[in-house]
Protein backbone atom coordinates (compact mmCIF):
# COMPACT_ATOMS: atom_id res chain seq x y z
CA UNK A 1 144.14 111.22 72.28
CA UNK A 2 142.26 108.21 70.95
CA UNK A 3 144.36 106.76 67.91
CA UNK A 4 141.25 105.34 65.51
CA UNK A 5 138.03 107.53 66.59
CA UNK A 6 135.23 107.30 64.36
CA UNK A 7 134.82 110.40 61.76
CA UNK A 8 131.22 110.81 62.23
CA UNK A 9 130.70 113.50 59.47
CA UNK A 10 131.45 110.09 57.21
CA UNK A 11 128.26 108.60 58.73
CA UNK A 12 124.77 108.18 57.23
CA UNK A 13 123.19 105.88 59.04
CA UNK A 14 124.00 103.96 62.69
CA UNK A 15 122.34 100.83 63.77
CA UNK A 16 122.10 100.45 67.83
CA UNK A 17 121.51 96.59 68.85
CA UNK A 18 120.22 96.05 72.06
CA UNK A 19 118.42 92.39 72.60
CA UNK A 20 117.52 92.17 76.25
CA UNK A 21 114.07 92.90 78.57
CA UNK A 22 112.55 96.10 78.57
CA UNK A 23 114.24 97.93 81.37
CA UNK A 24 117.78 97.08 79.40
CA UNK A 25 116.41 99.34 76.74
CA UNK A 26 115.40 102.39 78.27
CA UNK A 27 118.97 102.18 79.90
CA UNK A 28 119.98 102.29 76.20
CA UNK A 29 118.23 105.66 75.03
CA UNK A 30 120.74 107.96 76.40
CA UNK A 31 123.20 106.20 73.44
CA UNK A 32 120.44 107.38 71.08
CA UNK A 33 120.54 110.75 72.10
CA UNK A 34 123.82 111.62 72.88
CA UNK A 35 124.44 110.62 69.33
CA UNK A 36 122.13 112.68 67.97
CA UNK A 37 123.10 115.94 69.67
CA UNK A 38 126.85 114.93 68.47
CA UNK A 39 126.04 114.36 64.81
CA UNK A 40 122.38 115.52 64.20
CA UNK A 41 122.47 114.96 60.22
CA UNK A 42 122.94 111.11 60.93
CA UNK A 43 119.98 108.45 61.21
CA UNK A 44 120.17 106.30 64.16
CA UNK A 45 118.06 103.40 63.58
CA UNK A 46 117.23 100.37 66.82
CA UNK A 47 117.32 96.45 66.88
CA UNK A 48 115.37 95.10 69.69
CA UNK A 49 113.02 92.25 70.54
CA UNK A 50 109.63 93.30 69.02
CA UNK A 51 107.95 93.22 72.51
CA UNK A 52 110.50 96.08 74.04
CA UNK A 53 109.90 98.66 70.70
CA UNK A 54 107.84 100.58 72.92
CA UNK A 55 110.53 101.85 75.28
CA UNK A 56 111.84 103.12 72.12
CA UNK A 57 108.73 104.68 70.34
CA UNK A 58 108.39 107.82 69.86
CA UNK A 59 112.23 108.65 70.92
CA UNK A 60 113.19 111.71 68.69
CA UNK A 61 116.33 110.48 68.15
CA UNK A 62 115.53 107.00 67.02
CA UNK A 63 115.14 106.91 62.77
CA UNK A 64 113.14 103.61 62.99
CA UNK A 65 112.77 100.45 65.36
CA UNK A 66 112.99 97.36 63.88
CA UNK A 67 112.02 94.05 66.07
CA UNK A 68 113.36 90.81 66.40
CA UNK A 69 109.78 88.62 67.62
CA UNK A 70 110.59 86.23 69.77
CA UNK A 71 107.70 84.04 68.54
CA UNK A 72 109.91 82.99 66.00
CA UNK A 73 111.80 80.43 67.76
CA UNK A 74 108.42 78.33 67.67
CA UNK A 75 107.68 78.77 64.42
CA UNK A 76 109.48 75.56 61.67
CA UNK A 77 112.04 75.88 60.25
CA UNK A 78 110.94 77.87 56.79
CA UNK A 79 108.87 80.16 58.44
CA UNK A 80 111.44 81.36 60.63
CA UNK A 81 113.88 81.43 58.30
CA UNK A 82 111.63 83.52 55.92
CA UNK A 83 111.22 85.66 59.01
CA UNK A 84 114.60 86.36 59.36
CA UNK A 85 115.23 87.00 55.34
CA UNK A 86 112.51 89.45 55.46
CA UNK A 87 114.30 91.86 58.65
CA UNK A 88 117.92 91.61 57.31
CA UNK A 89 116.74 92.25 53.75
CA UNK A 90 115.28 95.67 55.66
CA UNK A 91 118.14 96.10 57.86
CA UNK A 92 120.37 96.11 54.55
CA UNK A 93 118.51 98.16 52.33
CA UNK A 94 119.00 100.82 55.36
CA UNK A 95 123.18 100.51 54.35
CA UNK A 96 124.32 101.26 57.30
CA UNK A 97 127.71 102.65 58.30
CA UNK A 98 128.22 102.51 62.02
CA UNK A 99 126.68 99.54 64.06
CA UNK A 100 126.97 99.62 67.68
CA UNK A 101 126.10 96.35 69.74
CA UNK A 102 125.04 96.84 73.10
CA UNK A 103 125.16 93.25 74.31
CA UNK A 104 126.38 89.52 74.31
CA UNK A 105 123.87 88.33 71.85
CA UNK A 106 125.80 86.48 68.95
CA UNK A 107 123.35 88.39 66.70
CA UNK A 108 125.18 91.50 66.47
CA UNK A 109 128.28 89.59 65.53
CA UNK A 110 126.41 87.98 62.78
CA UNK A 111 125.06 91.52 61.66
CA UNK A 112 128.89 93.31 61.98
CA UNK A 113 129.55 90.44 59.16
CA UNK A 114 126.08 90.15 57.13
CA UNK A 115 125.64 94.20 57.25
CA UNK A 116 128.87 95.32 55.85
CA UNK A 117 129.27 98.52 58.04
CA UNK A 118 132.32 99.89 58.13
CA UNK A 119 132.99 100.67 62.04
CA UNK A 120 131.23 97.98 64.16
CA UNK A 121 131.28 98.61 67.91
CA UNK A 122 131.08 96.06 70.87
CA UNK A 123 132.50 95.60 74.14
CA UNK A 124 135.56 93.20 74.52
CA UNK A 125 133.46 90.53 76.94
CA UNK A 126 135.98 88.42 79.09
CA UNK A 127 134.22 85.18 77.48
CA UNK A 128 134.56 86.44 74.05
CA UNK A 129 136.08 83.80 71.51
CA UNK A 130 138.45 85.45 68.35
CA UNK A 131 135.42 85.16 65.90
CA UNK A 132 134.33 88.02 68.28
CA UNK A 133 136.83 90.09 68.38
CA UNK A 134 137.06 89.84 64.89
CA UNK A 135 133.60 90.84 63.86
CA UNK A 136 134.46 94.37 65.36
CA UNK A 137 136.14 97.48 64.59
CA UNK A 138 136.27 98.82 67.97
CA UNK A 139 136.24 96.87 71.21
CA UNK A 140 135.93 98.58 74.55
CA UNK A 141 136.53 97.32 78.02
CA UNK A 142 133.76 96.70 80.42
CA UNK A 143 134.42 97.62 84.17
CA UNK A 144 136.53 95.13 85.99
CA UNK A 145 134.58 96.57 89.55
CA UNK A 146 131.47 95.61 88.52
CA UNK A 147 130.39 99.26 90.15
CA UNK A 148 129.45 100.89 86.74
CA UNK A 149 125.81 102.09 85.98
CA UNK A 150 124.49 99.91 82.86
CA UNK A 151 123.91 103.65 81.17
CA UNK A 152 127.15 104.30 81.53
CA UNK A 153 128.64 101.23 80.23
CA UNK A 154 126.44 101.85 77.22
CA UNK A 155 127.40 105.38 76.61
CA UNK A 156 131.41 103.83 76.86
CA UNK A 157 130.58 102.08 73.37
CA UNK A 158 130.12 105.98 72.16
CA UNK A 159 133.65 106.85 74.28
CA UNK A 160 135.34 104.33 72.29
CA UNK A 161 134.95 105.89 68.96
CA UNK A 162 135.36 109.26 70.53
CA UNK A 163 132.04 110.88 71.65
CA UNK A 164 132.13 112.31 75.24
CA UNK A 165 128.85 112.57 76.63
CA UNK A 166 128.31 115.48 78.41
CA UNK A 167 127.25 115.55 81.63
CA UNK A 168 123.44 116.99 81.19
CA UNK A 169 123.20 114.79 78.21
CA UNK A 170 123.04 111.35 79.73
CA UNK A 171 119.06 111.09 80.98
CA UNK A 172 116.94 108.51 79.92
CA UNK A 173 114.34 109.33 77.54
CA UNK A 174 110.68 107.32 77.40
CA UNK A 175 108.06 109.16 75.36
CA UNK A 176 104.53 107.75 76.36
CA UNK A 177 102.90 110.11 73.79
CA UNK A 178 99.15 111.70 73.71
CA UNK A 179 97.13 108.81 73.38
CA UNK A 180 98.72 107.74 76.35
CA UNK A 181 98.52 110.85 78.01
CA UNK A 182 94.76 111.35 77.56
CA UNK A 183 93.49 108.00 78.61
CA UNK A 184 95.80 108.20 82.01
CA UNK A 185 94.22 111.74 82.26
CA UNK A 186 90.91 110.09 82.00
CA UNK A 187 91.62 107.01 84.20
CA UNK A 188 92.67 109.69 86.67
CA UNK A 189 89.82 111.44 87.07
CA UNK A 190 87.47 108.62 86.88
CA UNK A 191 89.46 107.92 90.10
CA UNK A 192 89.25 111.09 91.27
CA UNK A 193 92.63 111.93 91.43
CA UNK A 194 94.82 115.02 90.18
CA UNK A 195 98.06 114.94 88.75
CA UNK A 196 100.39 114.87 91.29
CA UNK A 197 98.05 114.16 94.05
CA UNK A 198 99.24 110.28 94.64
CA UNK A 199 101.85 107.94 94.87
CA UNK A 200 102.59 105.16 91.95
CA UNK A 201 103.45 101.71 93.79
CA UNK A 202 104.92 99.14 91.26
CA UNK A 203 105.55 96.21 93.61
CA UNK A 204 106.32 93.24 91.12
CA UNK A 205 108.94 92.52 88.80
CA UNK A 206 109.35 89.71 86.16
CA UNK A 207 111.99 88.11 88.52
CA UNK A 208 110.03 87.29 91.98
CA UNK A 209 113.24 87.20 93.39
CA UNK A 210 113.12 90.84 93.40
CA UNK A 211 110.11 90.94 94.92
CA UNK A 212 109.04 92.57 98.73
CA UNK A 213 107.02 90.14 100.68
CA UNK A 214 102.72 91.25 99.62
CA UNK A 215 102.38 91.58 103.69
CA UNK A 216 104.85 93.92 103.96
CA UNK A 217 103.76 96.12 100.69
CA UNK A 218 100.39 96.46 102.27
CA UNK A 219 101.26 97.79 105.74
CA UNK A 220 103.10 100.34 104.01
CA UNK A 221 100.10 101.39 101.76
CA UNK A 222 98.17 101.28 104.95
CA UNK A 223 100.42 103.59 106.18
CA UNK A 224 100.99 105.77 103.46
CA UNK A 225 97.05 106.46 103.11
CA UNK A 226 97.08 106.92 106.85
CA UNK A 227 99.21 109.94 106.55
CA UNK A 228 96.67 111.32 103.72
CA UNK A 229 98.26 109.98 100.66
CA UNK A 230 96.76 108.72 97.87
CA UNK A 231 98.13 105.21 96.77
CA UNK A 232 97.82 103.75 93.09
CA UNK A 233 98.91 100.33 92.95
CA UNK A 234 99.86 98.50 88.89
CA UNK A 235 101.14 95.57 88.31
CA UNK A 236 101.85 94.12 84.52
CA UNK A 237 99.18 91.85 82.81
CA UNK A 238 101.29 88.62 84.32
CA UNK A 239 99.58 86.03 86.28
CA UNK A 240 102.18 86.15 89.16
CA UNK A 241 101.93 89.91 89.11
CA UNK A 242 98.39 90.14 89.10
CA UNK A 243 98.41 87.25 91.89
CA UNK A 244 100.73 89.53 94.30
CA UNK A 245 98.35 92.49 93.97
CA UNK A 246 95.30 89.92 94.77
CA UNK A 247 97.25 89.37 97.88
CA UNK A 248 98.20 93.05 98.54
CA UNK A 249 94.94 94.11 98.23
CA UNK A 250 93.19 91.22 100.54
CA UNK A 251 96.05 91.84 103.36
CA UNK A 252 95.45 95.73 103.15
CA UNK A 253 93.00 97.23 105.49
CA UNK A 254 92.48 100.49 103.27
CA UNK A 255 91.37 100.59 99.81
CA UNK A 256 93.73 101.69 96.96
CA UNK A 257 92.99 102.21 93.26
CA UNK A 258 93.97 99.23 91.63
CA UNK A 259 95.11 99.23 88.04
CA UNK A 260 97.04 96.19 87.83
CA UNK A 261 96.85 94.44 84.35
CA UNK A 262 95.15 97.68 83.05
CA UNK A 263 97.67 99.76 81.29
CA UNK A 264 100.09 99.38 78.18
CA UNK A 265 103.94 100.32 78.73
CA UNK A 266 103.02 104.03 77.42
CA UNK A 267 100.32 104.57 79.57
CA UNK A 268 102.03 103.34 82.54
CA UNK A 269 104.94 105.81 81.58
CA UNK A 270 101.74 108.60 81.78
CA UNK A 271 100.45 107.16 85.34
CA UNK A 272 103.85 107.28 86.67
CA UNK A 273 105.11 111.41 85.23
CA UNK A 274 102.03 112.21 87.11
CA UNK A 275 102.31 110.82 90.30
CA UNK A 276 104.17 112.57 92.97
CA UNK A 277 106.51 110.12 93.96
CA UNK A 278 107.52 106.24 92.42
CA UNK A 279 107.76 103.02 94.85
CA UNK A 280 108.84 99.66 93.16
CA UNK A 281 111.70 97.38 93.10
CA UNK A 282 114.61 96.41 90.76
CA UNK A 283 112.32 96.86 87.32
CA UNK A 284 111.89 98.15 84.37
CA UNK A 285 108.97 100.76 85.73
CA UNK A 286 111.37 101.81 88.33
CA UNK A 287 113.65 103.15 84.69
CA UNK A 288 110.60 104.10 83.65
CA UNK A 289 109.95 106.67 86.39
CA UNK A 290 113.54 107.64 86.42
CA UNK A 291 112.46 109.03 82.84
CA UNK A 292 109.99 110.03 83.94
CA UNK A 293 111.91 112.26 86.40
CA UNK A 294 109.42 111.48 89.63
CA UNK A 295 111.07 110.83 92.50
CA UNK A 296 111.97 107.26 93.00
CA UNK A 297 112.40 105.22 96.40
CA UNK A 298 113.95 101.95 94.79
CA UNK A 299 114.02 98.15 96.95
CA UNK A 300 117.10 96.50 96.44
CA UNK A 301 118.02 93.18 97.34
CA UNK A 302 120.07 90.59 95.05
CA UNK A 303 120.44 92.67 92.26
CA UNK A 304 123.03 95.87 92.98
CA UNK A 305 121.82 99.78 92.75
CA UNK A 306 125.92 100.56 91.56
CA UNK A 307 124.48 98.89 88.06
CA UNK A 308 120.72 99.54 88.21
CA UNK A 309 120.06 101.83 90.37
CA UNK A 310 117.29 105.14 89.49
CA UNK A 311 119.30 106.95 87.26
CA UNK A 312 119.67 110.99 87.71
CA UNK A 313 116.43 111.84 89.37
CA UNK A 314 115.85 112.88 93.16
CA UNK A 315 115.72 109.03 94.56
CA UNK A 316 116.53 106.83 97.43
CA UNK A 317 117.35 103.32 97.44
CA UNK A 318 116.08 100.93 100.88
CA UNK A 319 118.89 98.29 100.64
CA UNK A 320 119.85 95.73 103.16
CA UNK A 321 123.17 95.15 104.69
CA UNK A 322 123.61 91.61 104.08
CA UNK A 323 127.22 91.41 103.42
CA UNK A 324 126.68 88.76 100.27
CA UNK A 325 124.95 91.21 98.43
CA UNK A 326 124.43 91.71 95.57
CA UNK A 327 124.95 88.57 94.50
CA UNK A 328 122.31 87.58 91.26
CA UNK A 329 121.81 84.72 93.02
CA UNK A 330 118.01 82.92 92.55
CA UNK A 331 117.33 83.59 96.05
CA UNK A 332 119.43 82.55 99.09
CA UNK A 333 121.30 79.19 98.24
CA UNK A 334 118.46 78.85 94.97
CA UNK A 335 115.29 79.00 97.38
CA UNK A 336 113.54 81.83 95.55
CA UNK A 337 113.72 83.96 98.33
CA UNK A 338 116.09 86.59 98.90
CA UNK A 339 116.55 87.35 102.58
CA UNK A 340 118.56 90.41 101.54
CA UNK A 341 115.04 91.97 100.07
CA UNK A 342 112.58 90.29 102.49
CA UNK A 343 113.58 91.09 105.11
CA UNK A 344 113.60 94.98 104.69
CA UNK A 345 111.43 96.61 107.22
CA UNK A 346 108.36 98.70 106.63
CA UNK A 347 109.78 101.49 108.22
CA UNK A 348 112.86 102.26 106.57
CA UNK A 349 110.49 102.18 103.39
CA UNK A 350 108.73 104.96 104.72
CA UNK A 351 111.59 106.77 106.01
CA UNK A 352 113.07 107.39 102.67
CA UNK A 353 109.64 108.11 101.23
CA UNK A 354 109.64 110.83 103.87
CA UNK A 355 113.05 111.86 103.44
CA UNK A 356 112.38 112.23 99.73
CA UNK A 357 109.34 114.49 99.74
CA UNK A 358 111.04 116.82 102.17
CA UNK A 359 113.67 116.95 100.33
């Protein structure tokens, strides 16, 4: 039995810190709502970047989202500190009791201390210096493996104070809302397309080291639209991204709708709950669709599917053997290029797109 759990019933209000990329977030939600189920009369505000509040919008279990702009950091000196006044001012009028960091970032450290709440969860990182340690109530251990899902090595900040997340309770949760939902439903059928009548291809990432060669990506549309599907091809509102659909779409020999730079986070979270079945690599849309719950078939190459893989919806991850992955690595020996992902045939692509519709 766990000597110091956490007496919930004692707890108004929780904080949940998570300061990383958008994908890291969504990974995060099941915390939110596995609280919530386990003590529904507490408020369970988020800390994130400003830029990621979306994955979080709209969440019934989140209170409020309050965002950290990164902008700051090139603003002088008394603007930014003014900045920073003005959010902990907010964060402490909220007087929390229970703050639960789900990362490295120093910030949460600084909170445990400025913030005053009485428990104050972290994991005990390997790197970790005693002012660490000591900013925390509870510490818990991350896997020594390295073969834990992210999710669940968020959800083990909960375990340590003594919440066991049930097993139906760990999706993720992404709400795109009904604005969303009615422009994709009109972007749809001014493409004349019905929901669940195509397949969403996200082929870019923010990393290009997760990306599948833009010759390769455009066989396999060819071929997909060959066998009578439908392809819809986005891409985020990045110059690189937008570039590698340029090229997808000049290699391709069949036409595809293109909406590539087009749609907010929410509306891509509409575009992809009505498609029939997700493609992408390593990214946050990939989490997206997982939330989504449409079928995923995930590329893997540096990065490994044990930690990010599509989490509990009907998927299948194309992975290489290379016996060096995953490694994290920028590409083989720093080159950019990951062999491990490029070199992943068109075919077994669209063998475990098969394999997943027949399912």
């Amino acid at each position: 039995m766990l000597k110091d759990p956490v007496d919930l019933q004692s707890v108004r209000r929780v904080l949940v810190t998570k300061l990383r990329h958008h994908g890291d977030v969504l990974l995060a939600s099941p915390v939110f709502s596995v609280l919530k189920r386990h003590a529904p009369h507490v408020e369970i505000d988020a800390l994130v970047y400003a830029d990621t509040a979306d994955m979080l919008n709209g969440n019934p279990a989140v209170s409020r989202v309050f965002g950290v702009d990164r902008g700051w950091k090139s603003l002088g000196l008394p603007a930014r500190a003014g900045a920073e006044w003005d959010l902990l001012q907010q964060l402490r009028a909220r007087d929390y009791d229970l703050l639960i960091h789900l990362s490295e970032h120093p910030r949460g450290a600084w909170l445990a201390r400025l913030l005053g709440p009485h428990y104050r969860v972290a994991a005990d990182y390997p790197r970790a210096r005693g002012w660490w340690k000591a900013s925390f109530s509870h510490l818990y251990p991350l896997p020594s493996n390295g073969r834990r899902h992210v999710v669940e090595q968020n959800l083990d900040a909960l375990r340590r104070i003594g919440v066991q997340p049930g097993a139906q309770e760990r999706g993720l949760s992404f709400v795109p809302g009904d604005a969303a939902e009615s422009d994709v439903a009109r972007m749809l059928g001014e493409l004349g397309l019905e929901p669940g009548g195509y397949i969403h291809l996200h082929p870019a990432s923010r990393w290009q080291i997760k990306c599948w060669p833009a010759e390769k990506t455009a066989e396999l549309i060819d071929k997909l639209q060959a066998l009578g599907e439908r392809v819809v091809v986005s891409a985020a509102a990045d110059a690189d991204e937008i570039d590698l659909v340029r090229r997808i779409r000049t290699l391709a020999t069949t036409s595809f709708a293109d909406v590539s730079g087009k749609l907010t986070l929410k509306q891509l979270g509409a575009l992809t709950r009505n498609a029939r079945l997700f493609i992408g690599v390593d990214s946050a849309p990939m989490h997206i669709a997982s939330a989504m719950q449409t079928p995923v078939v995930a590329l893997f190459g540096p990065s490994g599917e044990f930690n990010w893989g599509p989490w509990q919806v009907p998927h299948r991850v194309v992975a290489s053997d290379h016996s060096c992955r995953p490694c994290g690595n920028d590409g083989c020996g720093g080159g950019i290029v990951s062999e491990c992902l490029t070199t992943l045939p068109v075919s077994a692509v669209l063998q475990a797109v098969q394999a997943l519709q027949a399912r």
